[in-house]
N, C-alpha and C. Protein backbone atom coordinates (compact mmCIF):
# COMPACT_ATOMS: atom_id res chain seq x y z
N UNK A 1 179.01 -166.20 -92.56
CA UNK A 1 179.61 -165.03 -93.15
C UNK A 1 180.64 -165.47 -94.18
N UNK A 2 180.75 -164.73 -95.13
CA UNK A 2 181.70 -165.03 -96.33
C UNK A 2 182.02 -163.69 -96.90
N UNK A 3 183.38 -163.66 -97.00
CA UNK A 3 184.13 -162.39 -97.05
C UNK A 3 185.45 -162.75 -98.16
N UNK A 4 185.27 -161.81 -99.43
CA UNK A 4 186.20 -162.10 -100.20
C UNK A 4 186.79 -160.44 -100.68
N UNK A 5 188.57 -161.10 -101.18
CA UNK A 5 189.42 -159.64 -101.28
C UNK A 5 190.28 -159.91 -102.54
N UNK A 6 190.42 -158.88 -102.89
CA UNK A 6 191.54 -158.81 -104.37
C UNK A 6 192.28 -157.27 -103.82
N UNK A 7 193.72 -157.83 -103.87
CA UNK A 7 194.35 -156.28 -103.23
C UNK A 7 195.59 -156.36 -104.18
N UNK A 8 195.85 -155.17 -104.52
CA UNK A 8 197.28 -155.30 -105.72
C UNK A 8 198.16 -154.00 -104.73
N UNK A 9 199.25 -154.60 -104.50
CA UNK A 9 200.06 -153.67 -103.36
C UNK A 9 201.62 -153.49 -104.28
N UNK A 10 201.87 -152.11 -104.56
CA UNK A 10 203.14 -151.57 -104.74
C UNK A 10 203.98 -150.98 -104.34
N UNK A 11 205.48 -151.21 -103.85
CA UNK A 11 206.38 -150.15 -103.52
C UNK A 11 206.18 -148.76 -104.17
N UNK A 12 205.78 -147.94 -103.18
CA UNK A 12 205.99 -146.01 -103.02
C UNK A 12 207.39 -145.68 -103.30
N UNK A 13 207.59 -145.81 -102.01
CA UNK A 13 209.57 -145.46 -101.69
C UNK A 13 209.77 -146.21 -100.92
N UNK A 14 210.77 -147.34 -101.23
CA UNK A 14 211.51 -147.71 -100.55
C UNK A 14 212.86 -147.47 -99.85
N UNK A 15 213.21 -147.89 -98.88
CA UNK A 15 214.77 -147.11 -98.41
C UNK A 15 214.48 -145.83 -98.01
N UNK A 16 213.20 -145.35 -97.46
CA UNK A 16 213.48 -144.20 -96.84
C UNK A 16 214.51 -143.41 -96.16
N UNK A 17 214.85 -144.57 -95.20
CA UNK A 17 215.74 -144.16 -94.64
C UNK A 17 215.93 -142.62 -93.96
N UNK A 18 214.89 -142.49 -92.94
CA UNK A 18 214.08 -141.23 -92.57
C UNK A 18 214.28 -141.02 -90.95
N UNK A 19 214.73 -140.27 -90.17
CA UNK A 19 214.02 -140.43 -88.55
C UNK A 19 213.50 -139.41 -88.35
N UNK A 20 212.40 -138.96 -86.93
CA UNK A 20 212.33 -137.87 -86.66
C UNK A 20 212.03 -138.64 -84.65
N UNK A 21 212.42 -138.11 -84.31
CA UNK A 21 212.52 -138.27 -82.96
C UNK A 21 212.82 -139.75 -82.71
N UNK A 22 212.23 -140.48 -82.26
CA UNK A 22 212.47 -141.94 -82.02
C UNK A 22 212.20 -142.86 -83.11
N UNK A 23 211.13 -142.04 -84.15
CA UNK A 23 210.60 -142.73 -85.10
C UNK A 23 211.72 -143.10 -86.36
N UNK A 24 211.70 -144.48 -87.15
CA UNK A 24 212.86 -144.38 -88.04
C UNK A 24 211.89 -144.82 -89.25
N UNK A 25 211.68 -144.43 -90.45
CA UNK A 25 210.95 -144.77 -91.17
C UNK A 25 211.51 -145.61 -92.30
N UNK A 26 211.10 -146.71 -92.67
CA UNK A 26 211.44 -147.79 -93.54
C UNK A 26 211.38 -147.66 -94.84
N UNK A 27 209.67 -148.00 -95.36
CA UNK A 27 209.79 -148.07 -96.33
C UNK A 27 207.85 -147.60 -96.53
N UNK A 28 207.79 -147.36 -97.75
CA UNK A 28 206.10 -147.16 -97.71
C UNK A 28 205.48 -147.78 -99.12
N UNK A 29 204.28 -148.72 -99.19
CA UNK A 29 203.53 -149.39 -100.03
C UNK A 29 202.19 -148.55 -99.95
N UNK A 30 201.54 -148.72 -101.09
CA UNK A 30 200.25 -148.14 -101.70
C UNK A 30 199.19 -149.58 -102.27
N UNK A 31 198.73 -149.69 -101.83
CA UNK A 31 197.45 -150.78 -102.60
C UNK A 31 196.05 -150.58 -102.90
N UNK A 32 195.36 -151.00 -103.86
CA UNK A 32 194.41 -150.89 -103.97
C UNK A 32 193.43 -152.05 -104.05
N UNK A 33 191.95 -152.25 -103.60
CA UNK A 33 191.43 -153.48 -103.51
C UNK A 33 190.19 -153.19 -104.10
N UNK A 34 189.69 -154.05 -104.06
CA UNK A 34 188.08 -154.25 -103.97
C UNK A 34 187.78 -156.13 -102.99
N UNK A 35 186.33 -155.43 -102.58
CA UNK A 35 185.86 -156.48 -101.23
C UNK A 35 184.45 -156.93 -101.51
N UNK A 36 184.22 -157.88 -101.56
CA UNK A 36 182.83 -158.30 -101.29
C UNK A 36 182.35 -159.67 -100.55
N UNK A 37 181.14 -159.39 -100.18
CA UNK A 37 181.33 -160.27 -98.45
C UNK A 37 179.84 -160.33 -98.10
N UNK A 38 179.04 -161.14 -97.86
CA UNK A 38 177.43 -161.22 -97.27
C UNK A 38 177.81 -162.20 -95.69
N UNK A 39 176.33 -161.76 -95.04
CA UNK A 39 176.73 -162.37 -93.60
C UNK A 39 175.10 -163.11 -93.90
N UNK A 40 174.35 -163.93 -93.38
CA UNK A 40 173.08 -163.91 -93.11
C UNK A 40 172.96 -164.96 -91.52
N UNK A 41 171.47 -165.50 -91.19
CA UNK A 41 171.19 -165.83 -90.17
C UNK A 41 170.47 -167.42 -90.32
N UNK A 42 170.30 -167.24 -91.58
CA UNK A 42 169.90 -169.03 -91.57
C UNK A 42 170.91 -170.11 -91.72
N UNK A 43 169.68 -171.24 -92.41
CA UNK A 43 171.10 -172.33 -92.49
C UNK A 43 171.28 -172.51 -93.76
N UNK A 44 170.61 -171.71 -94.51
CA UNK A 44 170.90 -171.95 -96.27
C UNK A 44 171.79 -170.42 -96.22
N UNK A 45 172.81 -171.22 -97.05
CA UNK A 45 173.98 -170.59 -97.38
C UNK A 45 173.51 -169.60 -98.91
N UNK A 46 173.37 -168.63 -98.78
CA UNK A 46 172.90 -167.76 -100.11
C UNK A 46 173.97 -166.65 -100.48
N UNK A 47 174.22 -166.94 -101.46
CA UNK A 47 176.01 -165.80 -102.09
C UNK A 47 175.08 -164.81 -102.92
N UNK A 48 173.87 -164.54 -102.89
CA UNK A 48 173.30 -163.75 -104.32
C UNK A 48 173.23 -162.28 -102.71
N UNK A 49 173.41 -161.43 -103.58
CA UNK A 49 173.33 -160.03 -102.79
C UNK A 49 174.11 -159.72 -101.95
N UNK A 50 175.54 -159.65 -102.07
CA UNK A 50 176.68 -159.42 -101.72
C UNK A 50 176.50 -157.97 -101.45
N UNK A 51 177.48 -157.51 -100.57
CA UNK A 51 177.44 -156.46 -100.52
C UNK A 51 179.32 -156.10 -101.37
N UNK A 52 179.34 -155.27 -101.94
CA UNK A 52 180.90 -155.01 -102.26
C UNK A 52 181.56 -153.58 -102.16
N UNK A 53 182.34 -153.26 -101.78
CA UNK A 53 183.39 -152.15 -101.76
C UNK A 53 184.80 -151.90 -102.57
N UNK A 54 185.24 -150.83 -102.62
CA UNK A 54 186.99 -150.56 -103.53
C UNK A 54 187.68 -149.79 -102.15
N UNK A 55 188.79 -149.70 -102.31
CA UNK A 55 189.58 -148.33 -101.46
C UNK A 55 190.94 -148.67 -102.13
N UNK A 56 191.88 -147.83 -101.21
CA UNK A 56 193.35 -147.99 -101.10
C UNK A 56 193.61 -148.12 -99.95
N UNK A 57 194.92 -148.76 -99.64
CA UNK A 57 195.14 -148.53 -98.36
C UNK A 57 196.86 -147.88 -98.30
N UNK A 58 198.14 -147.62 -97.38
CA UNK A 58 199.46 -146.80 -97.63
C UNK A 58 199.62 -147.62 -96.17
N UNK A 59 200.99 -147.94 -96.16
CA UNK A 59 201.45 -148.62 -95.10
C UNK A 59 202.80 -148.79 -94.95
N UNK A 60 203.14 -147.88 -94.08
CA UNK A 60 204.68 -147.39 -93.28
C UNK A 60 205.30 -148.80 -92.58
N UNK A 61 206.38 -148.75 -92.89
CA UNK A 61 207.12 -149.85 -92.21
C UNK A 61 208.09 -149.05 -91.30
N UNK A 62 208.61 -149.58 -90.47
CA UNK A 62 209.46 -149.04 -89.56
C UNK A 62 210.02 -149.46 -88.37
N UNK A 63 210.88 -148.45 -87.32
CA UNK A 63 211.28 -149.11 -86.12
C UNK A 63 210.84 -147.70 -85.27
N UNK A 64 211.18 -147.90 -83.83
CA UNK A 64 210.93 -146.97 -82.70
C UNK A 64 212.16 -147.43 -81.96
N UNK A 65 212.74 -146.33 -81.48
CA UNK A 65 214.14 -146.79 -80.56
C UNK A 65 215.20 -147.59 -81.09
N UNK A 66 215.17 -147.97 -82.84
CA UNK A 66 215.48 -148.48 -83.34
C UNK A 66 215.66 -149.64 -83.56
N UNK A 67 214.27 -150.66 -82.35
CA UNK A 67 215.08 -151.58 -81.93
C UNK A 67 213.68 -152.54 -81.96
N UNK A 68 212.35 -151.63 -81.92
CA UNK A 68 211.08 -152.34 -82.10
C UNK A 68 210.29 -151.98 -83.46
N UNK A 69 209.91 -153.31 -83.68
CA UNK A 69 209.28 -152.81 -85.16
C UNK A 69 207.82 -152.43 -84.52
N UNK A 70 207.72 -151.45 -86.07
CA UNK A 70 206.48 -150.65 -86.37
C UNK A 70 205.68 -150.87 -87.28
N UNK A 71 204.61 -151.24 -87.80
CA UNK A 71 203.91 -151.08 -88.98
C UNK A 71 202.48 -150.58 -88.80
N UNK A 72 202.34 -149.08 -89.46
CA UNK A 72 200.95 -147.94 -89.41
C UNK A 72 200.03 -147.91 -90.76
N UNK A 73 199.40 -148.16 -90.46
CA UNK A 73 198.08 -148.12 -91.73
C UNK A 73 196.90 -147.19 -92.06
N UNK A 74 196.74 -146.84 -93.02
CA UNK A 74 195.78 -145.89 -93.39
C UNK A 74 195.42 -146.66 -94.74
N UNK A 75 193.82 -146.58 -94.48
CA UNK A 75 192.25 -147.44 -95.37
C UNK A 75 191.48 -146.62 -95.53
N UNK A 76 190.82 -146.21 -97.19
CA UNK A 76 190.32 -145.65 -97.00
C UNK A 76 189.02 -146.50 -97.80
N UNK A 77 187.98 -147.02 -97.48
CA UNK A 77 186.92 -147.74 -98.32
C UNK A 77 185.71 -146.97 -98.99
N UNK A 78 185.45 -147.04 -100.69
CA UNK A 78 184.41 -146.20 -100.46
C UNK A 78 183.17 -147.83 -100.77
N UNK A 79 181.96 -147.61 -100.19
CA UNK A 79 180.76 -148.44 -100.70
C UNK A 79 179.84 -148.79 -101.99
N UNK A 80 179.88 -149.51 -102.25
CA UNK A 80 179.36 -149.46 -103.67
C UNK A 80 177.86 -149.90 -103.42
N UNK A 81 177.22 -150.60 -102.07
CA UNK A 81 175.78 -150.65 -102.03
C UNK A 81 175.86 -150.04 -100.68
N UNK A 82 174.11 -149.87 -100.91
CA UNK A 82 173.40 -148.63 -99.44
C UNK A 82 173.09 -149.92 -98.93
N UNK A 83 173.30 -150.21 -97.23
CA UNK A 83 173.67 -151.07 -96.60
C UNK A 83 172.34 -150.86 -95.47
N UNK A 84 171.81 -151.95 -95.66
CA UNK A 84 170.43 -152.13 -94.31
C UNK A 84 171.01 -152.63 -93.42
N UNK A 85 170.44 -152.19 -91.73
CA UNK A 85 170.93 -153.26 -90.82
C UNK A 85 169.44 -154.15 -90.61
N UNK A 86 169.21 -154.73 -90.60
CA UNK A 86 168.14 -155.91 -90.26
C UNK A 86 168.09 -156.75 -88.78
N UNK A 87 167.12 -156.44 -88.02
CA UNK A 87 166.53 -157.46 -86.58
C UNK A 87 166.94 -158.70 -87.18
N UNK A 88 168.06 -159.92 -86.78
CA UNK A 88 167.64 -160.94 -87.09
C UNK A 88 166.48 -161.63 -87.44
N UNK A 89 165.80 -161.59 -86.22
CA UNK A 89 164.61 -162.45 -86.18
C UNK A 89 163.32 -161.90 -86.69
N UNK A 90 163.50 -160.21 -86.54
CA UNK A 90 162.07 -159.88 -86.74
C UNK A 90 162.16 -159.49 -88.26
N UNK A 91 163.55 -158.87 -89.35
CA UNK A 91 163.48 -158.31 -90.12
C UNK A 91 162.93 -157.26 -90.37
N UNK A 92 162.77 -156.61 -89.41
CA UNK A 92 162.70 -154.62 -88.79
C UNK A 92 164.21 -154.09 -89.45
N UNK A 93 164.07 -152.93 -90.09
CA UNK A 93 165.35 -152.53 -90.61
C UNK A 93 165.52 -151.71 -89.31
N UNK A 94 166.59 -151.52 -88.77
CA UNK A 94 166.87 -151.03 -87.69
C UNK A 94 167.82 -149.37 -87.93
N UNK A 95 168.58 -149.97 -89.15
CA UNK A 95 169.25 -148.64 -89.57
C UNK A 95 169.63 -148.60 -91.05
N UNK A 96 170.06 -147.47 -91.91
CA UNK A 96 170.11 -147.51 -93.35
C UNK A 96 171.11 -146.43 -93.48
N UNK A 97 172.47 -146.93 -94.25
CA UNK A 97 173.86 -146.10 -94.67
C UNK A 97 173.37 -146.43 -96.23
N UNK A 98 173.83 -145.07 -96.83
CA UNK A 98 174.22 -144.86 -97.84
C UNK A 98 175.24 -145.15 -98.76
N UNK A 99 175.88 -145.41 -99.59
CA UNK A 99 177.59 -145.74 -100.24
C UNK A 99 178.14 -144.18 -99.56
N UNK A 100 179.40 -144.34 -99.11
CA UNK A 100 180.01 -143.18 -98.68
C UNK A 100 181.70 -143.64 -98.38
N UNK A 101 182.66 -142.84 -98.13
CA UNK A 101 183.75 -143.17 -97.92
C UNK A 101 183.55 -143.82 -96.35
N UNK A 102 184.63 -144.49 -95.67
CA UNK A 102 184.94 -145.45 -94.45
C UNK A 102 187.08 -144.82 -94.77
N UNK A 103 186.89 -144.59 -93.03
CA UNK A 103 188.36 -144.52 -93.21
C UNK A 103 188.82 -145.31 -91.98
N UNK A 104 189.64 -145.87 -91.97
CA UNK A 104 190.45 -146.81 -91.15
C UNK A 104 191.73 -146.69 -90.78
N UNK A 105 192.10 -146.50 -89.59
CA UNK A 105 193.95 -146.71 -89.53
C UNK A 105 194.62 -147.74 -88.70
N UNK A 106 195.21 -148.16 -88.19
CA UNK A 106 196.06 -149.29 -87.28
C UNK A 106 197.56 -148.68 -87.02
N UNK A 107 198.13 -149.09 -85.65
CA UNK A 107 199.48 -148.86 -85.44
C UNK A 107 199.81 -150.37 -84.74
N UNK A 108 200.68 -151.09 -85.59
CA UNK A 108 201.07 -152.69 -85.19
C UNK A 108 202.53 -152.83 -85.43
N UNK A 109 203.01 -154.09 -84.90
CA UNK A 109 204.04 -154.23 -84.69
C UNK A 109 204.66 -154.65 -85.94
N UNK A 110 203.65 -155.22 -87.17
CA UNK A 110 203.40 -156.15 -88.49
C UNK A 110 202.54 -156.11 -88.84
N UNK A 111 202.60 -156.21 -90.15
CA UNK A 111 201.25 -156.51 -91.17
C UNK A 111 201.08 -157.95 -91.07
């Protein structure tokens, strides 16, 4: 598998300086990427037919109780190729996605 990223990330607002119940909110970044990445099953290494994607992603910094850090994420990817799944061995397509949006979130302690 080989998986490559280009992400350009900018301060939103910084210094929020925000609470609402336990939550204290930091600061918030905006980025945007593009991805491209092939997996296969042999032993020849082949980079031709990548699959690739764009999105953004927005990512809250913060504390809880003021005392544990927080960091929450929201991804949103759209596809730029219609994506086969393939039987290893037999090469039976098993399933077939279209390009479409992918949304993603995380709640961590850090990026």
């Amino acid at each position: 598998m080989a998986l490559g990223r280009l992400t350009y990330r900018f301060p939103v607002w910084r210094g929020i300086n925000r609470h609402a119940s336990v939550l204290y909110f930091g600061s918030l970044y905006a980025g945007i990427f593009a991805e491209a990445g092939k997996a296969w099953t042999s032993d020849v290494i082949d980079l031709n037919g990548n699959q690739k994607d764009v999105g953004f992603d927005l990512r809250l910094k913060g504390f809880t109780f003021y005392s544990y850090p927080v960091a929450a994420s929201f991804e949103a990817a759209y596809s730029l190729d219609d994506v086969k799944y393939a039987a290893p061995f037999t090469g039976e397509v098993t399933a077939y996605e279209k390009n479409d949006w992918r949304f993603y979130g995380s709640v961590l302690f850090s990026f």
